[in-house]
Structures are given as C-alpha cells and as structure tokens.
C-alpha atoms as a PDB file:
ATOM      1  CA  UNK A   1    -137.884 -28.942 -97.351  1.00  0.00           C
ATOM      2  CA  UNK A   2    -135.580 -30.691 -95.260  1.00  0.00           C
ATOM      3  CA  UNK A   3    -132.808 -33.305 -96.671  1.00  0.00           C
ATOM      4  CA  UNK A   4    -131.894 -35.821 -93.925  1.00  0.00           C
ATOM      5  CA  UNK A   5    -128.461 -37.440 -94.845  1.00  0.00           C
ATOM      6  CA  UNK A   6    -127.217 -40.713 -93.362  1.00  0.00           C
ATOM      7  CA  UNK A   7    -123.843 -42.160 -92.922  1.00  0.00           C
ATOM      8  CA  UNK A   8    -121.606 -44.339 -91.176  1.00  0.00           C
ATOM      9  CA  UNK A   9    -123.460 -47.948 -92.704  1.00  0.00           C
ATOM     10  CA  UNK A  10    -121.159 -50.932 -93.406  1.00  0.00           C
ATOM     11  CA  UNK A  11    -120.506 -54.839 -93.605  1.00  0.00           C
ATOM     12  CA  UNK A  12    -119.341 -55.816 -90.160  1.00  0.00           C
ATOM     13  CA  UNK A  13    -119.071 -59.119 -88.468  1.00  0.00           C
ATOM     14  CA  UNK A  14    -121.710 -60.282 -85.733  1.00  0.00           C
ATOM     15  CA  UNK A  15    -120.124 -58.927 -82.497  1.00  0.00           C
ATOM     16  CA  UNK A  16    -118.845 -56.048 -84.322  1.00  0.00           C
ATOM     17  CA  UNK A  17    -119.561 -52.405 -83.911  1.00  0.00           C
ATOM     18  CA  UNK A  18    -120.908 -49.120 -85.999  1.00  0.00           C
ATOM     19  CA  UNK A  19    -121.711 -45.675 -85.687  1.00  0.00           C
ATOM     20  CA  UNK A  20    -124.482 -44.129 -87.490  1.00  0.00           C
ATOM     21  CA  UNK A  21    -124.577 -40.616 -88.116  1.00  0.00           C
ATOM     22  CA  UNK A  22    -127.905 -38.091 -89.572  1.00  0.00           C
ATOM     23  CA  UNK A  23    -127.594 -34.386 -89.959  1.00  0.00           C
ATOM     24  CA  UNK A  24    -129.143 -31.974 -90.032  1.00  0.00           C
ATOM     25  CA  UNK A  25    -131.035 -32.600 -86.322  1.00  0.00           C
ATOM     26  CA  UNK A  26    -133.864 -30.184 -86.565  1.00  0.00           C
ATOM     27  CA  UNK A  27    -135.180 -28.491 -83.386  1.00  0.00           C
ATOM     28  CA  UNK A  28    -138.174 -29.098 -81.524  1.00  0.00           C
ATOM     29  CA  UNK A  29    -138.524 -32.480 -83.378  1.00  0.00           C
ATOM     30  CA  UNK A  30    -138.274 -35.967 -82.643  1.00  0.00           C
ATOM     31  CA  UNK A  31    -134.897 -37.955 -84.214  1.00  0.00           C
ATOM     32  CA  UNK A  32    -135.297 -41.315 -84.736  1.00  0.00           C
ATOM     33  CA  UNK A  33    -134.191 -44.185 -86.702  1.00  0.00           C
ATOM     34  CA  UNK A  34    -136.051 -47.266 -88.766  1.00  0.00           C
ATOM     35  CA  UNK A  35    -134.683 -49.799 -90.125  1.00  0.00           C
ATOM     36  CA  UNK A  36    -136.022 -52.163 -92.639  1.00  0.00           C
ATOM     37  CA  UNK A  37    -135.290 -55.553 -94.016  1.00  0.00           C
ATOM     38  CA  UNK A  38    -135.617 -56.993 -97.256  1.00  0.00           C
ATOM     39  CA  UNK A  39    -139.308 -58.445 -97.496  1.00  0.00           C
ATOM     40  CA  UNK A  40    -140.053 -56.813 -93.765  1.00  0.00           C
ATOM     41  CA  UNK A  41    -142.139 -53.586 -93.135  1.00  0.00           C
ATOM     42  CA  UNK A  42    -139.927 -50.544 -91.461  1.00  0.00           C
ATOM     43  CA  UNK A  43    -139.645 -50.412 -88.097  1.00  0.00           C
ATOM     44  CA  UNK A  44    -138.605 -48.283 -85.082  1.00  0.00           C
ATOM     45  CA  UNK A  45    -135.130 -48.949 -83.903  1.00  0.00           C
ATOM     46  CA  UNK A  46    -135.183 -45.875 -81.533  1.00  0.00           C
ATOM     47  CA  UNK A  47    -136.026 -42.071 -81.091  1.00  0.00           C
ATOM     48  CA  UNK A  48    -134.826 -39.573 -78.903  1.00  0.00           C
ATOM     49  CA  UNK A  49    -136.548 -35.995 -78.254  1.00  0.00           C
ATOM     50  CA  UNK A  50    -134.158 -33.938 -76.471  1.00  0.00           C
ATOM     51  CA  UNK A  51    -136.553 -31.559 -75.847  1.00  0.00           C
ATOM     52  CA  UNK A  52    -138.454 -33.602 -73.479  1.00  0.00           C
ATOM     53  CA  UNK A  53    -135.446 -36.196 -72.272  1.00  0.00           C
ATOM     54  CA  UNK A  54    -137.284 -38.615 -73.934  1.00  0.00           C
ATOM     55  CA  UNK A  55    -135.294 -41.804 -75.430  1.00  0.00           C
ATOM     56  CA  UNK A  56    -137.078 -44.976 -76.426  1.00  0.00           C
ATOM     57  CA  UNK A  57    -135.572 -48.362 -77.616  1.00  0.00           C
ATOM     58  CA  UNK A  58    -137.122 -51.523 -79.609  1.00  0.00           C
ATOM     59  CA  UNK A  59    -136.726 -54.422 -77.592  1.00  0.00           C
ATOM     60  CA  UNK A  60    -134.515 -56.055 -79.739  1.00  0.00           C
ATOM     61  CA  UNK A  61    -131.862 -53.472 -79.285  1.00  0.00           C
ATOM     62  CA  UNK A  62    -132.305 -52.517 -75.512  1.00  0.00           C
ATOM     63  CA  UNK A  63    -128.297 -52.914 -74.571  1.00  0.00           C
ATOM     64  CA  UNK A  64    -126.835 -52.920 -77.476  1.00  0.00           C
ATOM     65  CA  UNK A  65    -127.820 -50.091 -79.289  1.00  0.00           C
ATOM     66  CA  UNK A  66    -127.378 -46.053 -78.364  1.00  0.00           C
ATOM     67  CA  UNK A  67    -129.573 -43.263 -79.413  1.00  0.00           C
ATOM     68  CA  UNK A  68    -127.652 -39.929 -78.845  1.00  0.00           C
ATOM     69  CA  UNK A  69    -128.172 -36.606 -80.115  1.00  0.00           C
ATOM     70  CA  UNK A  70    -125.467 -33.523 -80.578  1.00  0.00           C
ATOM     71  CA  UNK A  71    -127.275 -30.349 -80.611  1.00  0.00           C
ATOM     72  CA  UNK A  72    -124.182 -27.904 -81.374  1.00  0.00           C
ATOM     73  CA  UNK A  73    -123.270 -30.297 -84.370  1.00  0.00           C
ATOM     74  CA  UNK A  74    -127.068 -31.229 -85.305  1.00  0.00           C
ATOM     75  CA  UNK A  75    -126.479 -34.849 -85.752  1.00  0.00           C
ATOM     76  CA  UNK A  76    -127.921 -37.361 -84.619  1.00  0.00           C
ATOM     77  CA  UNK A  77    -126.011 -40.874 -83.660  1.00  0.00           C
ATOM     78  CA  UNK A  78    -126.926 -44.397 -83.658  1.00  0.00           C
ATOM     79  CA  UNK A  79    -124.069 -46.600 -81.695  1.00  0.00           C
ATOM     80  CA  UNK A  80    -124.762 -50.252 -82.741  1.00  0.00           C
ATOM     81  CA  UNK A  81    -122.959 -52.667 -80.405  1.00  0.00           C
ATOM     82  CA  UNK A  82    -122.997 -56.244 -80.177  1.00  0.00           C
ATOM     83  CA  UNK A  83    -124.359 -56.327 -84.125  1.00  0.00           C
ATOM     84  CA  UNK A  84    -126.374 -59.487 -85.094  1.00  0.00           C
ATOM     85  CA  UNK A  85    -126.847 -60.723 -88.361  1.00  0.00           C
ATOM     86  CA  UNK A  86    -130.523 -60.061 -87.857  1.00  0.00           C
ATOM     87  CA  UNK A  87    -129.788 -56.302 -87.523  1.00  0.00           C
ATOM     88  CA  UNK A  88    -128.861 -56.538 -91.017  1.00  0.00           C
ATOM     89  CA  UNK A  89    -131.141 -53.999 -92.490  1.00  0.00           C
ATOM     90  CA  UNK A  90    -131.326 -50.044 -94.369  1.00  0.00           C
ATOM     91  CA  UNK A  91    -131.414 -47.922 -91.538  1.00  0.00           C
ATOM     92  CA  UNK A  92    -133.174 -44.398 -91.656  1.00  0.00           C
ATOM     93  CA  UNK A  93    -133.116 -41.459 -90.657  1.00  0.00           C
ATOM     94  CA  UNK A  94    -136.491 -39.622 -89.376  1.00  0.00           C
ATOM     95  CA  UNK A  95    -137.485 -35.973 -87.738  1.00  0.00           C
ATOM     96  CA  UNK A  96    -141.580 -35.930 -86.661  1.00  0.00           C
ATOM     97  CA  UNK A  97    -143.499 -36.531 -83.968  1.00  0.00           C
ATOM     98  CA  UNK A  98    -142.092 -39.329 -81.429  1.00  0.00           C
ATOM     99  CA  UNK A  99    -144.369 -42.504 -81.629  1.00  0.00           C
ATOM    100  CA  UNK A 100    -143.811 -46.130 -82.715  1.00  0.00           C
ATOM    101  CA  UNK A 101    -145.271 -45.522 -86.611  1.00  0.00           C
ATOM    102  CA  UNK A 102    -143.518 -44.130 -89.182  1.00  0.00           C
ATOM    103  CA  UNK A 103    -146.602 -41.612 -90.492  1.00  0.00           C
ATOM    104  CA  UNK A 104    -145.910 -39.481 -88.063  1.00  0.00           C
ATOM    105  CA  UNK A 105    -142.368 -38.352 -89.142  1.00  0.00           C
ATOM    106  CA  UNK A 106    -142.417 -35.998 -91.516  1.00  0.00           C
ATOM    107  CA  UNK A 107    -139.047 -35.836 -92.991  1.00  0.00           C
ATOM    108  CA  UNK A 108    -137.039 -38.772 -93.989  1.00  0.00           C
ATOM    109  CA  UNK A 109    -133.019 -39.540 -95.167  1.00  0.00           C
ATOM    110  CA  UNK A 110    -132.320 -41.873 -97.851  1.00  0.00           C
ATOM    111  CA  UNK A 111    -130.796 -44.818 -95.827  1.00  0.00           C
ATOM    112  CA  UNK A 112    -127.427 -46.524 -94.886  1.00  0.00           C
ATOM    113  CA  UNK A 113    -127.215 -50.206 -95.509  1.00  0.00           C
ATOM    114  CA  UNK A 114    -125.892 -52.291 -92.230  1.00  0.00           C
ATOM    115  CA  UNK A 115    -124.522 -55.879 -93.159  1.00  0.00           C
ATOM    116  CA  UNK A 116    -123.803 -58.138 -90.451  1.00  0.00           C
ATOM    117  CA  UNK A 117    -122.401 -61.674 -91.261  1.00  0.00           C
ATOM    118  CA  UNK A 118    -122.217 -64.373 -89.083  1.00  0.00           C
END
C-alpha cells in the first residue's frame, strides 16, 4: 500500500503564492491533485503523466497554477500563483489513471489545507 504525503499548504493572501509538494511519485502512474471545498464535491485541479507528456489543467487555474513532476526526487509539485480566495480549499494528492473523476485514482494523500483571504 502506498502512503501519499502532502505538504507545503498555508494561509496566504489573494495574489499570493504556494508550493505544494506529494511524495512518493510512483511510476507509470498518473499524479494529480483535487481539491475540495467545504460543502463542494472534490475536484480536479490538474494531473500530469510524465510517461506520456501529458499535463491537463481545470479551467479555473489555466495560468496560474503549475503541475510539475521530479522523477529523481519522486515528488510531485503544485505551484499556485495568483491565489484567489476561491482556491481556498484541502488539496490532494492522487496516483491512478489520468481522467477528470476521482474513482479512477487509486491511491490518495491525506490533504494540505490552502487559505486564501481577501
């Protein structure tokens, strides 16, 4: 069984910037990270499968957020630019199969809160 492990969550204000951070990456499997709000379902911020030099981004991040992946340190980043107080949310970490739903990752971290304040 694989423990994903998240890090690099924070209060920051709107405009502000953070760096998430997963490990272990696992190979051959899509990365991605969720995020979910209180009373919202989860949903896909963005994944990245190296593999295949694939990279996808919700549209409510596209140039602002940064899905990167560093194979010799297996972790997996998130660079959150330009933060909004509507990206206030528990961000996840998740290893599957690249698509838009969340059943089809198989392993999951625990979360890192995000806090933006206007």
């Amino acid at each position: 069984q694989v423990r994903l492990v998240e890090s690099g969550g924070g209060s920051v204000q709107a405009g502000g910037s953070l760096r998430l951070s997963c490990a272990p990456t696992i190979s051959s499997y899509c990365m991605g990270w969720f995020r979910q709000a209180p009373g919202k379902e989860r949903e896909v911020v963005a994944y990245i499968y190296s593999g295949g030099g694939i990279t996808y981004y919700a549209d409510f991040v596209k140039g602002r957020f940064t899905i990167s992946q560093d194979n010799a340190k297996n972790t997996l980043y998130l660079q959150m630019n330009s933060l909004k107080p509507e990206d206030t949310a528990m961000y996840y970490c998740a290893a599957g199969r690249c698509s838009l739903s969340e059943r089809t990752y198989n392993y999951w971290g625990q979360g890192t809160q995000v806090t933006v304040s206007s």
